[in-house]
N, C-alpha and C. Protein backbone atom coordinates (compact mmCIF):
# COMPACT_ATOMS: atom_id res chain seq x y z
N UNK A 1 -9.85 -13.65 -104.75
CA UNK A 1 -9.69 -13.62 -103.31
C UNK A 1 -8.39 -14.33 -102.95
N UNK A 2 -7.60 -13.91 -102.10
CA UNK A 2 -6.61 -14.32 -101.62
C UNK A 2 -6.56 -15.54 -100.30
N UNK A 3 -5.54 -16.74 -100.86
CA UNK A 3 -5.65 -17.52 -99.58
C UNK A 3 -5.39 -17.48 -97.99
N UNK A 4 -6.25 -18.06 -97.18
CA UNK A 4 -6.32 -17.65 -96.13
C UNK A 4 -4.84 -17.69 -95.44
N UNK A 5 -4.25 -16.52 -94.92
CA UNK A 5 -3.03 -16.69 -94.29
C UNK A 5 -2.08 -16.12 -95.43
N UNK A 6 -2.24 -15.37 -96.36
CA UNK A 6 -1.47 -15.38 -96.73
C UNK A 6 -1.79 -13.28 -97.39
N UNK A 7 -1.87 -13.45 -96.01
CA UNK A 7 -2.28 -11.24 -95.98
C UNK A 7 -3.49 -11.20 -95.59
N UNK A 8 -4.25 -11.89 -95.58
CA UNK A 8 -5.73 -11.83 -95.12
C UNK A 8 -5.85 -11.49 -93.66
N UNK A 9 -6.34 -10.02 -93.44
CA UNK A 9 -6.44 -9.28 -92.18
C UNK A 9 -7.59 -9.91 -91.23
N UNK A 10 -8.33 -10.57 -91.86
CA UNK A 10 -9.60 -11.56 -91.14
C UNK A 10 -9.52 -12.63 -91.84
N UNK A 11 -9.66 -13.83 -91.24
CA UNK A 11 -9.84 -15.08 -91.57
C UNK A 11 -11.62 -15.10 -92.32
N UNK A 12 -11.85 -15.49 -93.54
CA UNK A 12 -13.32 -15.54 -94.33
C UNK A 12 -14.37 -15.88 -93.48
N UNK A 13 -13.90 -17.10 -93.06
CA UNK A 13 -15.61 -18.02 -92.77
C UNK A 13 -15.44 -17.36 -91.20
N UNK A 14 -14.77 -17.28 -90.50
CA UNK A 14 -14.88 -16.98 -88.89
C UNK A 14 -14.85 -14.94 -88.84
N UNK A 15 -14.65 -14.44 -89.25
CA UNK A 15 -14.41 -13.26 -89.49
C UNK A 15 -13.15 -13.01 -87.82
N UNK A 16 -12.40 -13.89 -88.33
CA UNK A 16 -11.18 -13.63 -86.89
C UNK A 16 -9.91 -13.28 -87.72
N UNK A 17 -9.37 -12.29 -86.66
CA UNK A 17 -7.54 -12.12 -87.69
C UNK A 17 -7.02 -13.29 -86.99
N UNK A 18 -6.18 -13.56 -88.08
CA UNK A 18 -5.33 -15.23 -87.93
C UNK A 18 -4.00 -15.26 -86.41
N UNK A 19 -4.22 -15.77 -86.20
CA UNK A 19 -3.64 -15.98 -84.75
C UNK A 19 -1.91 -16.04 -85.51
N UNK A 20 -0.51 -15.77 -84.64
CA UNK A 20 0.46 -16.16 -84.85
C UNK A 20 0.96 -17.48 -84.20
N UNK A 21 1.88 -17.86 -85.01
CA UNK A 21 2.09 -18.78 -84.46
C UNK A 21 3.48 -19.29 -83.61
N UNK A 22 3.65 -19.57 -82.55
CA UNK A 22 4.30 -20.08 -81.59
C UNK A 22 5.66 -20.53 -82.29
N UNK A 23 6.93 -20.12 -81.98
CA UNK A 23 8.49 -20.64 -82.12
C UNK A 23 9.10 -20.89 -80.97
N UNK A 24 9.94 -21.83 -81.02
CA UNK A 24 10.55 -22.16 -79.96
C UNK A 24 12.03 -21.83 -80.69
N UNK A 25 12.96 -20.75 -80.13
CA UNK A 25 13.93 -20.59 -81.14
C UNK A 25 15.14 -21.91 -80.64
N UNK A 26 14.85 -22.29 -79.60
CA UNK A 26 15.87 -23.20 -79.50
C UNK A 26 15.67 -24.59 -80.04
N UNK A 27 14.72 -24.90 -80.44
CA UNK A 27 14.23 -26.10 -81.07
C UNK A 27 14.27 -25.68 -83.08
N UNK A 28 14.00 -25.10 -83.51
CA UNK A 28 13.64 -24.51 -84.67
C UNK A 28 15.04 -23.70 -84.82
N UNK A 29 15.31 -23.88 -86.50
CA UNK A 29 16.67 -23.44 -86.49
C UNK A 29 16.48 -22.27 -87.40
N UNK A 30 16.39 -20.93 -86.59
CA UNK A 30 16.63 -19.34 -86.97
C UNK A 30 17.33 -18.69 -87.67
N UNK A 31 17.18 -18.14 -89.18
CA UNK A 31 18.22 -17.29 -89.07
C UNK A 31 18.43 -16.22 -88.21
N UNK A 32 19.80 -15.37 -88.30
CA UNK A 32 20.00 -14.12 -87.72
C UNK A 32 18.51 -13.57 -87.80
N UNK A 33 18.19 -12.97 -89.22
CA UNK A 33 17.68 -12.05 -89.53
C UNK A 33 15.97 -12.31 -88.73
N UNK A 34 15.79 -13.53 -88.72
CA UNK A 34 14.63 -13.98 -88.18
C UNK A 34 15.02 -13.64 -86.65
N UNK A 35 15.85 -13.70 -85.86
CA UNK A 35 16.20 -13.28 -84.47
C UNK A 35 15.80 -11.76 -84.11
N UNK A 36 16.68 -11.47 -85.09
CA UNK A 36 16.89 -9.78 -84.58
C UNK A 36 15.40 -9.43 -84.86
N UNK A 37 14.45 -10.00 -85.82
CA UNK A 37 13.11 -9.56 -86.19
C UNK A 37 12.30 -9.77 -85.12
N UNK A 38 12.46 -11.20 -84.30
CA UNK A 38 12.02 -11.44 -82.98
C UNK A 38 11.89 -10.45 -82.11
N UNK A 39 13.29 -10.29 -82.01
CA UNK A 39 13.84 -9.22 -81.19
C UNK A 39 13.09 -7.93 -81.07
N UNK A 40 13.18 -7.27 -82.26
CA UNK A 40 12.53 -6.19 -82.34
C UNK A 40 10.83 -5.90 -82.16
N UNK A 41 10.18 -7.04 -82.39
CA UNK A 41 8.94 -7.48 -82.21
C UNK A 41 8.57 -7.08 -80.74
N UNK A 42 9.50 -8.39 -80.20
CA UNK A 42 9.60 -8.20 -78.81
C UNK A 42 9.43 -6.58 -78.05
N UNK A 43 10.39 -5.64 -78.50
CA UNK A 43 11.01 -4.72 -77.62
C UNK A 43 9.52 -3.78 -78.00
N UNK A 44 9.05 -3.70 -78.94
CA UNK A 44 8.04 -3.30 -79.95
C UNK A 44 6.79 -3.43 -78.74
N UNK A 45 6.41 -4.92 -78.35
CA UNK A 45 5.57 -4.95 -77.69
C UNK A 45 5.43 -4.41 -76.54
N UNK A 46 6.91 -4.65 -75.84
CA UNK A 46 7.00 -4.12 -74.11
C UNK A 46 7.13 -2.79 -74.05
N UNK A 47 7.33 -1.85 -75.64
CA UNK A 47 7.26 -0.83 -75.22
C UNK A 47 5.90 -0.20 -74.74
N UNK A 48 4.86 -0.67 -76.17
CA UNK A 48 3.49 -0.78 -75.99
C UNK A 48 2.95 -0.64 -74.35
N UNK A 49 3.46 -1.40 -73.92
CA UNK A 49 2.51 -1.92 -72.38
C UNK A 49 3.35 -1.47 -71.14
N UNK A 50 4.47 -0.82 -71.84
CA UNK A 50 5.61 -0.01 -70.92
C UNK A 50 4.27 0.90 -69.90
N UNK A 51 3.76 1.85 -70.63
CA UNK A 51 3.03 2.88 -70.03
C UNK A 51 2.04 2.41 -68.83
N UNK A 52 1.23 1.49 -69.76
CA UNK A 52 0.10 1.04 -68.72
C UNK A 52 0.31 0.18 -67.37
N UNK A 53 1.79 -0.34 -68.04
CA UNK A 53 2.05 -1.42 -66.68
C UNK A 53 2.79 0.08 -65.55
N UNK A 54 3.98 0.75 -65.89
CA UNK A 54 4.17 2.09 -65.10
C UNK A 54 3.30 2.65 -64.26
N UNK A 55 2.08 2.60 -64.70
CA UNK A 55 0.77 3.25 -63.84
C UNK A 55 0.14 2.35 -63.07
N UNK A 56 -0.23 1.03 -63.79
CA UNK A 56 -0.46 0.02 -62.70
C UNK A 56 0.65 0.15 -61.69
N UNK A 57 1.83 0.02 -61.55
CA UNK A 57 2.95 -0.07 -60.83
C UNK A 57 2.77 1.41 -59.73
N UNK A 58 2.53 2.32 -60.18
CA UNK A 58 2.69 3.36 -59.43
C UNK A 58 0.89 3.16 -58.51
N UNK A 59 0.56 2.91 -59.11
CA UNK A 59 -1.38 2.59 -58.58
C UNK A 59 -1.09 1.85 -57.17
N UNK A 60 0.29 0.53 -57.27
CA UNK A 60 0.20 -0.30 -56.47
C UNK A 60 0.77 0.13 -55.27
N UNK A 61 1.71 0.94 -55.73
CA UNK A 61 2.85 1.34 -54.86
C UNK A 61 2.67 2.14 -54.07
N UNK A 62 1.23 3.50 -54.39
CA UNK A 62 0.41 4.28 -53.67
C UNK A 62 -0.46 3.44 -52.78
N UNK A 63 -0.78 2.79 -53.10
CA UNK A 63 -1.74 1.37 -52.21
C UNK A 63 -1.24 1.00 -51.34
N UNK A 64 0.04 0.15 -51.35
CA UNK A 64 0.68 -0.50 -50.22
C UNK A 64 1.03 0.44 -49.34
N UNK A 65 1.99 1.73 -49.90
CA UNK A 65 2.16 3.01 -48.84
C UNK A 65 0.55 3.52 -47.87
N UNK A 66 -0.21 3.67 -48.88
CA UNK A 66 -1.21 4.23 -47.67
C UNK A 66 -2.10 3.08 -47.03
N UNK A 67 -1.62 1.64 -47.42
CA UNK A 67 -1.92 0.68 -46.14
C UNK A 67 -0.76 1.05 -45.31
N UNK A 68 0.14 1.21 -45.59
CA UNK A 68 1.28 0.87 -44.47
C UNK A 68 1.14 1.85 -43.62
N UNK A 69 0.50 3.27 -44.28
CA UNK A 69 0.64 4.44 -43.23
C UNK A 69 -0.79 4.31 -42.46
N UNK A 70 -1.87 3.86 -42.89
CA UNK A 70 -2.75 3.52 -42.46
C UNK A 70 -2.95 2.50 -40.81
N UNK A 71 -2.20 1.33 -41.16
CA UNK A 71 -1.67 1.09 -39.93
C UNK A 71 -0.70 1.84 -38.96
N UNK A 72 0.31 2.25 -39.50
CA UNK A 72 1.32 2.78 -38.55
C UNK A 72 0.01 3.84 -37.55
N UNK A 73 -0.62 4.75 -38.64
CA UNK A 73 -1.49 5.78 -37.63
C UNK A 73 -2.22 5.51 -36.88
N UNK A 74 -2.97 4.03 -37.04
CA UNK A 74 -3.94 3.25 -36.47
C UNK A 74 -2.98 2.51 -34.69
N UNK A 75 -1.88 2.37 -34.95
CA UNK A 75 -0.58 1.78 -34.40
C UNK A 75 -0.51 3.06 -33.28
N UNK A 76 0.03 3.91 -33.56
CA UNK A 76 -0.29 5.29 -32.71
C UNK A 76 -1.58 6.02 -32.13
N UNK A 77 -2.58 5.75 -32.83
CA UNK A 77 -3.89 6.36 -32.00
C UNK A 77 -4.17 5.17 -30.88
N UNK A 78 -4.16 3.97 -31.56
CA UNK A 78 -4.55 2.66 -30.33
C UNK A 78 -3.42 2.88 -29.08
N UNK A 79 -1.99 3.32 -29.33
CA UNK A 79 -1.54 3.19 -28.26
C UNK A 79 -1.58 4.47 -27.24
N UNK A 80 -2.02 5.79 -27.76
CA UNK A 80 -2.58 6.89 -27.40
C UNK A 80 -3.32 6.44 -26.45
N UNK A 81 -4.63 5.74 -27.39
CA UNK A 81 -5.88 5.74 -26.66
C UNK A 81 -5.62 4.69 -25.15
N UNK A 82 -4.34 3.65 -24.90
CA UNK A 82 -4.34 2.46 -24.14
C UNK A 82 -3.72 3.73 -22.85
N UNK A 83 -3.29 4.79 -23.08
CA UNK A 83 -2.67 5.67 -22.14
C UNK A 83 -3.58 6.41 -21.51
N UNK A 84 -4.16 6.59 -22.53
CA UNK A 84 -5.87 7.69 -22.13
C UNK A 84 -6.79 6.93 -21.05
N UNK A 85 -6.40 5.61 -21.54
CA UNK A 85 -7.51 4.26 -20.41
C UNK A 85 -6.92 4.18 -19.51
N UNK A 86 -5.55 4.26 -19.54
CA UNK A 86 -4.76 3.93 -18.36
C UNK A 86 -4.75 4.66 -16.88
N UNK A 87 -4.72 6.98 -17.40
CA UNK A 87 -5.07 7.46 -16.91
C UNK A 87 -6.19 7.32 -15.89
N UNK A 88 -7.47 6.75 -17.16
CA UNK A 88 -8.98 6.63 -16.34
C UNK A 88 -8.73 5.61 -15.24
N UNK A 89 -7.90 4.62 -15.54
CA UNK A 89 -7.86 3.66 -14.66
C UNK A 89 -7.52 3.57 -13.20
N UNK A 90 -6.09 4.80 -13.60
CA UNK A 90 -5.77 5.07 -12.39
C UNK A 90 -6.46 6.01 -11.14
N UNK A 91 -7.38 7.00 -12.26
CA UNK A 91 -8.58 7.95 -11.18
C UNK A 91 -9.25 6.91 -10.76
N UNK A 92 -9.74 5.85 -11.80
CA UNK A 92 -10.77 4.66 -10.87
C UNK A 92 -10.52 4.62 -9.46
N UNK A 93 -9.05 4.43 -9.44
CA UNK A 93 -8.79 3.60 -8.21
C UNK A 93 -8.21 4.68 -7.28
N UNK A 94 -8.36 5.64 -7.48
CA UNK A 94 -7.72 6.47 -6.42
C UNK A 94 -9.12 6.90 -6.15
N UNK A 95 -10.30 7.20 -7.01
CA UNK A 95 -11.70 7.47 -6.49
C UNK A 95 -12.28 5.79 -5.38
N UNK A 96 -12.13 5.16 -5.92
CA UNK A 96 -12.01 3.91 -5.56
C UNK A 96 -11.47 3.97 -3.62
N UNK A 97 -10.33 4.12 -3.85
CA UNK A 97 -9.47 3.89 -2.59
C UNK A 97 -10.44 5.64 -1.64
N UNK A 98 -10.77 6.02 -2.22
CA UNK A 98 -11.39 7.37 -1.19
C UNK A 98 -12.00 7.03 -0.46
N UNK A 99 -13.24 6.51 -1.40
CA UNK A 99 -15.10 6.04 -1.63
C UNK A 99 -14.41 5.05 -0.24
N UNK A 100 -13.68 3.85 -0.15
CA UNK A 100 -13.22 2.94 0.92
C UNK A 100 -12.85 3.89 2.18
N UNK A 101 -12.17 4.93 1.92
CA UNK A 101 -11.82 5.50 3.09
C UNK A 101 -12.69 6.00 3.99
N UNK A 102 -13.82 6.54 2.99
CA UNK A 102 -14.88 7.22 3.33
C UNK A 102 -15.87 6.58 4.21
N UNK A 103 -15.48 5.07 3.49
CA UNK A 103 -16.70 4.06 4.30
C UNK A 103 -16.25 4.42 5.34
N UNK A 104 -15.00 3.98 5.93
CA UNK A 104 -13.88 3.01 6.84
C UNK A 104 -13.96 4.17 8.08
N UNK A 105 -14.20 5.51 7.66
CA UNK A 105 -13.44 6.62 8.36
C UNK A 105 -15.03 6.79 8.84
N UNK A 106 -15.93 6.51 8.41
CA UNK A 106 -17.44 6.95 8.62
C UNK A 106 -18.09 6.28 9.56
């Protein structure tokens, strides 16, 4: 059996794959070849999660638009509707001012 960490795809007694471990390249002194390996690691991963984050991103971006249009339409029917009241308001008072005349004249 081979020692732990040293290719072992699961750790024995925990049945866990072995965690990596943490560099700080500015503290720890790199070669090139260890950089560019970084590097590529790196670009490796973000391509990975390129896709899923794209769709989250587009998920969000459909969201905020149909809040935003959501209000704007909400923005326009309320001020519709304050015109529609306004109308009524004004028959109020011209039924209003009759109904008085009617007394007054009676």
């Amino acid at each position: 059996m081979a020692a732990p960490g040293a290719g072992d795809p699961l750790n024995a007694k925990s049945g866990e794959a072995p965690l990596a471990q943490r560099i700080d390249p500015a503290r720890e002194k790199l070669t090139p070849a260890q950089l560019q390996f970084m590097r590529q690691v790196q670009l490796a991963q973000w391509q990975k999660t390129l896709p899923q984050r794209r769709t989250r991103n587009i998920v969000t971006g459909l969201s905020i638009g149909a809040l935003v249009l959501a209000i704007y339409g909400y923005t326009f029917y309320s001020v519709s509707q304050d015109r529609f009241l306004d109308e009524l308001e004004d028959e109020a008072k011209a039924a209003r001012a009759r109904a008085a005349a009617r007394a007054s004249g009676s």
